[in-house]
N, C-alpha and C. Protein backbone atom coordinates (compact mmCIF):
# COMPACT_ATOMS: atom_id res chain seq x y z
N UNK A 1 14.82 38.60 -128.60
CA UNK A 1 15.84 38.86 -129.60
C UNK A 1 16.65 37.59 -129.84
N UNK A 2 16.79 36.77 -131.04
CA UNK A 2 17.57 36.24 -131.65
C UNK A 2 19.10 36.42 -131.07
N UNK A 3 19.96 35.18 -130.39
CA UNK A 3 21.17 35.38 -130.37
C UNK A 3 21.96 35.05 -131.61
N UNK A 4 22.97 35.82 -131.44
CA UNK A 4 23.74 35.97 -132.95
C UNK A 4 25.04 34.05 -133.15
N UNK A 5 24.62 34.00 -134.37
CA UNK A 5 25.57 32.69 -134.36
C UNK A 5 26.97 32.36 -134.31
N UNK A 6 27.32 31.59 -133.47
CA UNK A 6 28.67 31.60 -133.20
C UNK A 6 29.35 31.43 -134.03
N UNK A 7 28.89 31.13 -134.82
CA UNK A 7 30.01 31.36 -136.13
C UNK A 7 29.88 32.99 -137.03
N UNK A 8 29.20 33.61 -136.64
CA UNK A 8 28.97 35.44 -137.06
C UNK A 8 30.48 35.97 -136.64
N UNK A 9 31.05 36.28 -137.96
CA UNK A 9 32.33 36.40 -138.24
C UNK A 9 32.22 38.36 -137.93
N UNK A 10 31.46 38.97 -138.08
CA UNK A 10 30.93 40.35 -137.69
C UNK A 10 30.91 40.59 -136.27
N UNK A 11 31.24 39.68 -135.69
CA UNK A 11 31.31 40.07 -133.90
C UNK A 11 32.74 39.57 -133.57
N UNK A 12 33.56 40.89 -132.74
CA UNK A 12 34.96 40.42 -132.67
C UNK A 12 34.86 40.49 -131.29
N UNK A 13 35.04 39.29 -130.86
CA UNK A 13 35.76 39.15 -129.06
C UNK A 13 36.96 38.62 -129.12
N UNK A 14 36.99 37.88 -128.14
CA UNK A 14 38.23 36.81 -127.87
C UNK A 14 38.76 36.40 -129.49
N UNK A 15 38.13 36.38 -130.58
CA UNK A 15 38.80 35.96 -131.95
C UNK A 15 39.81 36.56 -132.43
N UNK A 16 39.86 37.99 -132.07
CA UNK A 16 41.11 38.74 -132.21
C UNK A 16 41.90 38.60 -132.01
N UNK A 17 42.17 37.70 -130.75
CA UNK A 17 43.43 37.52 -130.18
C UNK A 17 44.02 35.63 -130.41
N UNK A 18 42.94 34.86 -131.04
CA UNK A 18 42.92 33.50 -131.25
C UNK A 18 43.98 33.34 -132.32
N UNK A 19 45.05 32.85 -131.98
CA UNK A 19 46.43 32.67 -133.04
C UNK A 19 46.24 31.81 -133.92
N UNK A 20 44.85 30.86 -134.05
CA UNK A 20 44.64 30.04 -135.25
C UNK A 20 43.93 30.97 -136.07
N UNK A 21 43.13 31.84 -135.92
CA UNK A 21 42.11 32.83 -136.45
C UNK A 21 43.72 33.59 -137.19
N UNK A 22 44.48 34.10 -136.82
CA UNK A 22 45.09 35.33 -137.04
C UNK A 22 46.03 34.31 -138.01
N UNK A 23 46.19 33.27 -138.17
CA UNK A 23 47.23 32.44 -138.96
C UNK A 23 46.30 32.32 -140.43
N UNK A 24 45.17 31.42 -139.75
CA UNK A 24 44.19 31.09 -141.08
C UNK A 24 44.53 32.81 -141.73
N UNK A 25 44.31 33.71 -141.00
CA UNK A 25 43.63 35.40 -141.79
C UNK A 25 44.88 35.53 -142.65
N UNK A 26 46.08 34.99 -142.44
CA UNK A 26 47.31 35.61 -143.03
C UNK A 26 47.12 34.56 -144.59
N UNK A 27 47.13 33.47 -144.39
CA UNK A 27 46.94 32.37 -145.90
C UNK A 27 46.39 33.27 -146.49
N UNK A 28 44.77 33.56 -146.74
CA UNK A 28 43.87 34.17 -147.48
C UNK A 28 42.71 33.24 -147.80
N UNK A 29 43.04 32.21 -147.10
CA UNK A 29 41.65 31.49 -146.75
C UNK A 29 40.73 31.50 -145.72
N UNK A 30 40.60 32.46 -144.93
CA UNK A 30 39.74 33.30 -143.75
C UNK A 30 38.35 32.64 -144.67
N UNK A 31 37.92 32.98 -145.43
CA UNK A 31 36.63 32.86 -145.68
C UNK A 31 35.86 31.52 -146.31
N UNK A 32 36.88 30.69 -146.85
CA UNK A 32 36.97 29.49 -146.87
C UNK A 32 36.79 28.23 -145.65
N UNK A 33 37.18 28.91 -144.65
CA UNK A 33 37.52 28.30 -143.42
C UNK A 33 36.24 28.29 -142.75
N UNK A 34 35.48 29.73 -142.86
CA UNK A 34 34.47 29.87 -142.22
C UNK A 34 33.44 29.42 -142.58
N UNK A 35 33.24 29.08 -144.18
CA UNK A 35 32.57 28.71 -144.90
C UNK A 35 32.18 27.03 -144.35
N UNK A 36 33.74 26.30 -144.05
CA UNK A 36 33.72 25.15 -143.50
C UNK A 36 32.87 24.58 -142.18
N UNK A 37 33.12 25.99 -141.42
CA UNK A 37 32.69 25.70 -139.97
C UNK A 37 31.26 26.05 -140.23
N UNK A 38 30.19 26.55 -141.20
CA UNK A 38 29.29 26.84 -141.34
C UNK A 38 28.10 25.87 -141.78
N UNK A 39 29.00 25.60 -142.70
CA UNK A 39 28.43 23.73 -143.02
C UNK A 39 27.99 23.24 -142.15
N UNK A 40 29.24 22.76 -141.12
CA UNK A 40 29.08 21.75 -140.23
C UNK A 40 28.49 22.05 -139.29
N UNK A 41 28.36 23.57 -138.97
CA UNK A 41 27.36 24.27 -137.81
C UNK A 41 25.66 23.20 -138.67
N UNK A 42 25.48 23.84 -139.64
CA UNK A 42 24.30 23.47 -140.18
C UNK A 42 24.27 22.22 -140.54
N UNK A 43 24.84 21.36 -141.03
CA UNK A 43 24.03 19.97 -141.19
C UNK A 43 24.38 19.33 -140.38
N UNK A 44 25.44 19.15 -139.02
CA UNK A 44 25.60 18.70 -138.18
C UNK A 44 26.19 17.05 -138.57
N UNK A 45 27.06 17.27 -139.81
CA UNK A 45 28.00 16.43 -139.85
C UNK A 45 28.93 16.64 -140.90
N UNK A 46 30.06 16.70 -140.66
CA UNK A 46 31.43 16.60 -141.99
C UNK A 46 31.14 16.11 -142.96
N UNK A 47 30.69 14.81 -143.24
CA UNK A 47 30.80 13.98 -143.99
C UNK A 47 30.23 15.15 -145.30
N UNK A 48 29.04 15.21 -144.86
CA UNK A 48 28.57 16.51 -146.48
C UNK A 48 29.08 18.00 -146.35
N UNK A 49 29.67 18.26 -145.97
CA UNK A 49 30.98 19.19 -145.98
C UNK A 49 32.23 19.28 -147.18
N UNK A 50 32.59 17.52 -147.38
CA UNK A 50 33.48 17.24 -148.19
C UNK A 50 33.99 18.28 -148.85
N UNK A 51 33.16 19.12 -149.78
CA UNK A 51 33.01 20.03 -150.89
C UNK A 51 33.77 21.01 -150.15
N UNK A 52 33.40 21.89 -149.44
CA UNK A 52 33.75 22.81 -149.01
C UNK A 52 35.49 22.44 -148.03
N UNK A 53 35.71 21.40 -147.00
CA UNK A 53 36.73 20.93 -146.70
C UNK A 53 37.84 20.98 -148.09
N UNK A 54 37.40 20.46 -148.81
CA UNK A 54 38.40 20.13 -150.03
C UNK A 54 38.88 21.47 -150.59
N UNK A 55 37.81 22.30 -150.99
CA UNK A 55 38.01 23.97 -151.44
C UNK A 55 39.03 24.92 -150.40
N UNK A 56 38.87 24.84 -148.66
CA UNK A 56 40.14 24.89 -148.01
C UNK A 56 41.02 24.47 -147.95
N UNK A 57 41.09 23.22 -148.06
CA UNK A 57 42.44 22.41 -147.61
C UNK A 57 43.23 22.77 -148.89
N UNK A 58 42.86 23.11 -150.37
CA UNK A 58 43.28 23.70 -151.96
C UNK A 58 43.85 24.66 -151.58
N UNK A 59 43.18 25.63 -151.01
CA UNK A 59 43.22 26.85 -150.67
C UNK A 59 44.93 27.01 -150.14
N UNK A 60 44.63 26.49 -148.78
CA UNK A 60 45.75 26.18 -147.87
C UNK A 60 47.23 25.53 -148.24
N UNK A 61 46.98 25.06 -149.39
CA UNK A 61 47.85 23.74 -149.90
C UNK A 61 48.86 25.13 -151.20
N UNK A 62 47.79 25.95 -151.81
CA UNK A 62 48.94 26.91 -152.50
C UNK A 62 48.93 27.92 -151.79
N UNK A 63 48.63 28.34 -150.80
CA UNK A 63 49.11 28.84 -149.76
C UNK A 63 50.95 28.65 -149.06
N UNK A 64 50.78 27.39 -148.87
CA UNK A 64 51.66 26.64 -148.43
C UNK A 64 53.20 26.75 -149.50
N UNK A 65 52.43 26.18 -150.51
CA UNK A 65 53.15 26.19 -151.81
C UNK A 65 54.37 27.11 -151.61
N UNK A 66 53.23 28.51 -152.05
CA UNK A 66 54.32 29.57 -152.49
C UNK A 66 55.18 30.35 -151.10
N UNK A 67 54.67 29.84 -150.31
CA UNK A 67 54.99 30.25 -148.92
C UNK A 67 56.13 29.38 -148.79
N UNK A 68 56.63 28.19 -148.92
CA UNK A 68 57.55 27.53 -149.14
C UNK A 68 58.67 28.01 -150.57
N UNK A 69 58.44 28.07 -151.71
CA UNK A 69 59.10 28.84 -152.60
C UNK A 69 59.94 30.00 -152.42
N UNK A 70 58.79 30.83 -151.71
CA UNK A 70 59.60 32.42 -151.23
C UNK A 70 60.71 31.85 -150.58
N UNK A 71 60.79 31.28 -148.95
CA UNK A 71 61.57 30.73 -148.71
C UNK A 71 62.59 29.86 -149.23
N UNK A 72 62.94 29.41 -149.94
CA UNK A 72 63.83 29.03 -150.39
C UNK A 72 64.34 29.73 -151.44
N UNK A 73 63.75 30.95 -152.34
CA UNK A 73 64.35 32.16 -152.56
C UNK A 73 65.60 32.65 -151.91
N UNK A 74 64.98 32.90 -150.58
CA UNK A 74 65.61 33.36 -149.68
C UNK A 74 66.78 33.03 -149.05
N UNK A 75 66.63 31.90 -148.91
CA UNK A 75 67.53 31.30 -148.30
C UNK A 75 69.15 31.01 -149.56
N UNK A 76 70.44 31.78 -149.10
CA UNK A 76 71.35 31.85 -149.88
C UNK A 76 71.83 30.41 -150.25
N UNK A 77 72.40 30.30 -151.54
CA UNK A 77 72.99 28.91 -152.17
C UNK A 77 71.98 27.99 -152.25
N UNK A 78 70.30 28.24 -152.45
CA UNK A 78 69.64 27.21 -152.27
C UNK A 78 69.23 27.27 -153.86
N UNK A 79 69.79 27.05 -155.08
CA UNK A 79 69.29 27.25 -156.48
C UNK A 79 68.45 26.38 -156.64
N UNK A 80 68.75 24.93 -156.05
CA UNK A 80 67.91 23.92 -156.40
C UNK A 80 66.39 23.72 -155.53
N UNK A 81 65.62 23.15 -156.30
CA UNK A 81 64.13 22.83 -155.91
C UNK A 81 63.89 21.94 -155.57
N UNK A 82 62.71 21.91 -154.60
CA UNK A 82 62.37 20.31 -154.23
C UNK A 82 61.92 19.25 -155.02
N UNK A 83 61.96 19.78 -156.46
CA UNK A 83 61.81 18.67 -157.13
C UNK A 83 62.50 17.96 -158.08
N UNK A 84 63.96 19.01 -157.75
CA UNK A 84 65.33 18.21 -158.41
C UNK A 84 65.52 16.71 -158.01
């Protein structure tokens, strides 16, 4: 029998409890991410990855964005933006 690949996102152990796993899952780039590590499982180097690296790190980056915005919503007397 074929062992299953460590990157087989369908088998939950120890990943459940991995606080980078449970951070990436909250962005909404979970599948982006995995996409990354899949690459590099298979061609066995970053460098031709680029494509896919770049499509996360996008991902992550308006992630970030509006995740920063809300916050400063929030935060009272803050009218102005970071790009005043």
């Amino acid at each position: 029998m074929a062992s299953p690949s460590p990157h087989d996102r369908s088998r939950r152990t120890e990943e459940e409890d991995d606080p980078v796993e449970r951070m990436i899952s909250q962005t909404g780039c979970a599948e982006l991410h995995y996409a990354v590590q899949e690459c590099m499982a298979e061609r066995q180097d970053w460098r031709l990855c680029q494509s896919h690296v770049k499509t996360f790190k996008d991902c992550m980056m308006t992630f970030q964005r509006a995740k920063m915005e809300q916050l400063s919503k929030q935060r009272p007397g803050s009218a102005h933006t970071a790009a005043s």
